[in-house]
Protein backbone atom coordinates (compact mmCIF):
# COMPACT_ATOMS: atom_id res chain seq x y z
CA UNK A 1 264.71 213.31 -33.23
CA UNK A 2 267.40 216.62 -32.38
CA UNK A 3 264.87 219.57 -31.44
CA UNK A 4 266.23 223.36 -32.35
CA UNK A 5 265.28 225.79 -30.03
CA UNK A 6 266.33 229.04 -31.17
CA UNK A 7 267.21 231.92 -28.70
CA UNK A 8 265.37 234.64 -28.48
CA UNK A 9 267.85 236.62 -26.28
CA UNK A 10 270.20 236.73 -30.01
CA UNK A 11 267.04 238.17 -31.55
CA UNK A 12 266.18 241.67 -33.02
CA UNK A 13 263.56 242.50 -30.84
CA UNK A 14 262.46 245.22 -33.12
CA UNK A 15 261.98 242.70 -35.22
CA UNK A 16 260.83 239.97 -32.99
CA UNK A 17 257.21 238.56 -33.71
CA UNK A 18 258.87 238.77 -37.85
CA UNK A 19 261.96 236.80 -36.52
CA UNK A 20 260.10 234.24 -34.42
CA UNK A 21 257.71 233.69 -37.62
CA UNK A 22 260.96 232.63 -39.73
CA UNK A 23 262.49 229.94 -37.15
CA UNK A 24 258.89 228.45 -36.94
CA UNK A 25 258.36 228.46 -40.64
CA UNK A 26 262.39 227.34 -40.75
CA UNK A 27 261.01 224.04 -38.36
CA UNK A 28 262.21 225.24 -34.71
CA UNK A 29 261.04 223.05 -31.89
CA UNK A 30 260.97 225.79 -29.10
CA UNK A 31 261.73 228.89 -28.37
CA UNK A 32 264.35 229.33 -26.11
CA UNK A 33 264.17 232.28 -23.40
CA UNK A 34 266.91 233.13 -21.51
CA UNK A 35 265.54 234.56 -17.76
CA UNK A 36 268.51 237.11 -16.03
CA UNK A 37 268.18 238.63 -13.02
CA UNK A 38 271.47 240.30 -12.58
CA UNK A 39 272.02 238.22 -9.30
CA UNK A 40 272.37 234.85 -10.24
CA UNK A 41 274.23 236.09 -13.71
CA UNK A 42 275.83 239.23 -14.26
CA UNK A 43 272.67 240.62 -16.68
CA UNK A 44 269.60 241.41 -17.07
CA UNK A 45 266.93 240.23 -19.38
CA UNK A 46 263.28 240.18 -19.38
CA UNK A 47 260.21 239.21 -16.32
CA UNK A 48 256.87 237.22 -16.90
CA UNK A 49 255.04 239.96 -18.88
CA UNK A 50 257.55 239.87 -21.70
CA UNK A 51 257.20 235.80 -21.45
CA UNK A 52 253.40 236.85 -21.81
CA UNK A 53 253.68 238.85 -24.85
CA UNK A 54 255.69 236.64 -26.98
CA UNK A 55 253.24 233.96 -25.99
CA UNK A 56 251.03 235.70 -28.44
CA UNK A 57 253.80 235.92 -31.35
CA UNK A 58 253.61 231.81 -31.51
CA UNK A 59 252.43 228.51 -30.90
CA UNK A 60 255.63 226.77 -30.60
CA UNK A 61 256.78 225.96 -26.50
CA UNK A 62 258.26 228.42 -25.00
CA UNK A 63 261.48 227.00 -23.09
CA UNK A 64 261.82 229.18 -20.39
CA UNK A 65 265.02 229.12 -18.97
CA UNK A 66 265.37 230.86 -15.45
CA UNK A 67 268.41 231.72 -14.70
CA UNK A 68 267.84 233.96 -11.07
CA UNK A 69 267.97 233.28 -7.31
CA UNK A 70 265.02 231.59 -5.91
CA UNK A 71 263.70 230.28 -8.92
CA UNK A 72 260.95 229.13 -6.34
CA UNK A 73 259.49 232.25 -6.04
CA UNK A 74 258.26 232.88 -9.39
CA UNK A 75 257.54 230.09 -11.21
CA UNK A 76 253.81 230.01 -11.16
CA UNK A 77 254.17 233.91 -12.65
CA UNK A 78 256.24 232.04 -15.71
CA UNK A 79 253.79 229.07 -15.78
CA UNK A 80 250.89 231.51 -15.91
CA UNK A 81 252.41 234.21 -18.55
CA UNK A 82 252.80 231.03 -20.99
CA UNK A 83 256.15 229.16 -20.43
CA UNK A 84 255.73 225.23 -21.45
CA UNK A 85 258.92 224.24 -19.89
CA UNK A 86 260.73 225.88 -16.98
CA UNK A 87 263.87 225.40 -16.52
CA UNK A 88 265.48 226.19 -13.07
CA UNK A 89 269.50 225.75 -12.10
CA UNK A 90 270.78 223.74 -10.04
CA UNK A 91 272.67 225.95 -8.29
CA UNK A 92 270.14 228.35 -7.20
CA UNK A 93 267.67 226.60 -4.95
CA UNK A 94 268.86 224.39 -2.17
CA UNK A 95 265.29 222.28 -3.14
CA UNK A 96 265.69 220.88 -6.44
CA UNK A 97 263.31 217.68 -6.21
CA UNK A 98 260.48 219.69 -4.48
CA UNK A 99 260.28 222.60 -7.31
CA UNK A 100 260.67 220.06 -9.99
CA UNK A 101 257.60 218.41 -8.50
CA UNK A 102 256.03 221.75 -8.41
CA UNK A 103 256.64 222.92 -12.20
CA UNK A 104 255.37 219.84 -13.01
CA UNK A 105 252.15 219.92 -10.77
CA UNK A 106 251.75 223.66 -12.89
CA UNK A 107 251.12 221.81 -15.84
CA UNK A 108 254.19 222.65 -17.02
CA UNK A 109 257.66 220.31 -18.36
CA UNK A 110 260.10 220.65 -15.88
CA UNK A 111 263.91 221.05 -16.30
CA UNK A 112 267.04 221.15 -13.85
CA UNK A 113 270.06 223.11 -15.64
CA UNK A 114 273.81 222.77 -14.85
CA UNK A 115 276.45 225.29 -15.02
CA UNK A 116 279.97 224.19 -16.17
CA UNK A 117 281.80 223.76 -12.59
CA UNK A 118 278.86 221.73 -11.53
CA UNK A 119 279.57 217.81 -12.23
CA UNK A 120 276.76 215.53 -13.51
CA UNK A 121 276.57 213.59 -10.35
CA UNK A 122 274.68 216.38 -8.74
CA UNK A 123 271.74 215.10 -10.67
CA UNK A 124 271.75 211.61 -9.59
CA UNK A 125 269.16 211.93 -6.95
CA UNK A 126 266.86 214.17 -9.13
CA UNK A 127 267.10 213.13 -12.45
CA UNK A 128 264.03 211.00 -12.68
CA UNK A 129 262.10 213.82 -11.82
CA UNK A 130 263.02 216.01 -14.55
CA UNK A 131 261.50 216.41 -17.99
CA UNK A 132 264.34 217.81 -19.17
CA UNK A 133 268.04 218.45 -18.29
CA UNK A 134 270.22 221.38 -19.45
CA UNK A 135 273.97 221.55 -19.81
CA UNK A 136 275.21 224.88 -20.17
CA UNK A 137 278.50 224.65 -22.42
CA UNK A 138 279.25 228.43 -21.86
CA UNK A 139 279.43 230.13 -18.46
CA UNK A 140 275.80 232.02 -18.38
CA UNK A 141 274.89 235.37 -18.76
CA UNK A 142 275.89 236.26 -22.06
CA UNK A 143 275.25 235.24 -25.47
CA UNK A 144 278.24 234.82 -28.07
CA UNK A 145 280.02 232.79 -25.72
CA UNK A 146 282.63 230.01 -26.64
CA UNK A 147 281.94 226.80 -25.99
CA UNK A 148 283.65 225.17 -23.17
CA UNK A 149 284.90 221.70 -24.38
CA UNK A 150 284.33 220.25 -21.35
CA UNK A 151 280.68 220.07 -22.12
CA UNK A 152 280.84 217.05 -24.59
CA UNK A 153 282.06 214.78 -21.55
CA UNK A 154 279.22 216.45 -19.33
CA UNK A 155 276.72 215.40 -22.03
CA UNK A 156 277.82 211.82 -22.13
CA UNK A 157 277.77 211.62 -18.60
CA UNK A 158 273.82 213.05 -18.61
CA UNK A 159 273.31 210.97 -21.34
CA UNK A 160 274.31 207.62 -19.43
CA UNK A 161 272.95 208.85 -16.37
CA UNK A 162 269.21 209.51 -18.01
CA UNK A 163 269.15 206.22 -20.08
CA UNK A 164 269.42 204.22 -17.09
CA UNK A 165 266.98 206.24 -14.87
CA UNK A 166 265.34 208.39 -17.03
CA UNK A 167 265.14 207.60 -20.45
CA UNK A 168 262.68 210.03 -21.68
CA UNK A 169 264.10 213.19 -20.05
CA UNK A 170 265.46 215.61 -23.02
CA UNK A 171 269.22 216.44 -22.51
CA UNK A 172 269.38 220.14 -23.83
CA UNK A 173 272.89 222.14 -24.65
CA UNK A 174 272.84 226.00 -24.20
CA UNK A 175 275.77 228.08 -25.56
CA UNK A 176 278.40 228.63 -28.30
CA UNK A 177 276.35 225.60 -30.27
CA UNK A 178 276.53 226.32 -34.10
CA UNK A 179 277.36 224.96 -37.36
CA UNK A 180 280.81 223.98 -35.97
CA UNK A 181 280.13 221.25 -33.15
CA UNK A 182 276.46 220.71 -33.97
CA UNK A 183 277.06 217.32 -34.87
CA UNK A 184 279.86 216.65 -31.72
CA UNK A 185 277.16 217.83 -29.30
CA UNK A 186 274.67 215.54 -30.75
CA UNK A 187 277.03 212.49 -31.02
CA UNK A 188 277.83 213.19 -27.49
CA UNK A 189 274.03 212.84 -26.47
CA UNK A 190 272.56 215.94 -26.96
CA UNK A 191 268.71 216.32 -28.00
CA UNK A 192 267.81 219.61 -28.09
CA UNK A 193 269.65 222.18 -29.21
CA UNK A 194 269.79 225.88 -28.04
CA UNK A 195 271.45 228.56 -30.46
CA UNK A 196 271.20 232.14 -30.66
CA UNK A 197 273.94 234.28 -32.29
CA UNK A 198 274.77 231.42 -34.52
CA UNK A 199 270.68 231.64 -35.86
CA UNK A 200 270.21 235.65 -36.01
CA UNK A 201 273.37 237.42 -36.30
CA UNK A 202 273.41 236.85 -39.31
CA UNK A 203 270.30 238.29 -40.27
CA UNK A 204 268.95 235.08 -42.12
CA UNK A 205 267.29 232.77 -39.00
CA UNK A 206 265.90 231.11 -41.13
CA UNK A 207 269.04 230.03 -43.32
CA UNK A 208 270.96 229.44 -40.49
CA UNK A 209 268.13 227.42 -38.88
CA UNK A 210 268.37 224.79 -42.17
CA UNK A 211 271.44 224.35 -42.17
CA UNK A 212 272.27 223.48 -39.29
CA UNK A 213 269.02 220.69 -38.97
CA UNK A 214 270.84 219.29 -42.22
CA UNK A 215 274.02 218.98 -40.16
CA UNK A 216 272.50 216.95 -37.38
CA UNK A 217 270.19 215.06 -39.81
């Protein structure tokens, strides 16, 4: 089954608890939330007690997607303000298998993300510790991205690597996914998909949201 997990970072957050209402009623999966700490990416998003609040907007799982140094240092404050599955990168810990044990001990899913200069191979020693793994088809930071072709050979490669190791682990694309290469990024192995601008720019989350699950149906 392809999972939608719409991006809250694309949302109208004076709007927010109204938007979030219309992806869940629209069938999203999770809701995606895009952690920035100006270090590790060149923005800045939101911290555990925003997490916290928009626990209370839904019951969906939040996908928590931490995209900051040390990811080590605060992932019991994520676990704690509500985040079902934390997702830490690659790059930014030099002890991948030991805070994927950790999320997981939390109670929580645990996920291992890639940025695009960093080949699937990394994950070969970690990947059957992982609930879920993340390619990121668009440099991160910033949402409206294009996406970087490059990412439907990444996700064939995860999706090899996880059916012989890990076949429950949920392969996950984050950035410039839309009505346009839905369907490639799911033929190449994708899962779950992560959308923003594509879902709320244009003010009907909703729409968007169905047609693109009748794309990938």
């Amino acid at each position: 089954m392809i999972k939608l997990a719409p991006s809250l970072l694309s949302a109208d957050f004076c709007r927010i608890a109204e938007q979030i209402a219309q992806v869940e009623r629209a069938g999203a999966d999770y809701l995606h939330l895009d952690v920035m700490d100006g270090r590790f990416v060149p923005n800045l998003t939101w911290g555990p007690k925003i997490v916290g609040d928009l626990r209370a907007c839904s019951t969906l799982p939040l996908d928590c997607h931490l995209m900051i140094v040390e990811p080590e240092r605060y992932v019991e404050e994520f676990r704690r303000a509500g985040a079902d599955i934390i997702t830490f990168h690659y790059e930014a810990t030099p002890h991948a298998h030991r805070l994927l044990t950790h999320i997981r001990e939390l109670g929580a899913k645990a996920g291992v993300a890639l940025c695009p200069q960093t080949p699937v191979s990394a994950l070969q020693d970690i990947a059957g510790e992982a609930d879920l793994v993340l390619i990121m088809s668009v440099n991160p930071g910033f949402s409206g991205q294009h996406f970087i072709e490059r990412a439907l050979l990444k996700l064939r490669e995860a999706r090899t690597l996880l059916d012989q190791c890990n076949p429950a682990c949920e392969l996950e694309v984050d950035g410039g996914v839309g009505p346009q290469n839905a369907r490639a990024v799911v033929e190449a192995g994708a899962r779950v998909l992560v959308m923003g601008s594509k879902i709320f720019d244009g003010g009907r989350p909703a729409e968007a949201m169905r047609h693109v699950r009748e794309l990938v149906s």
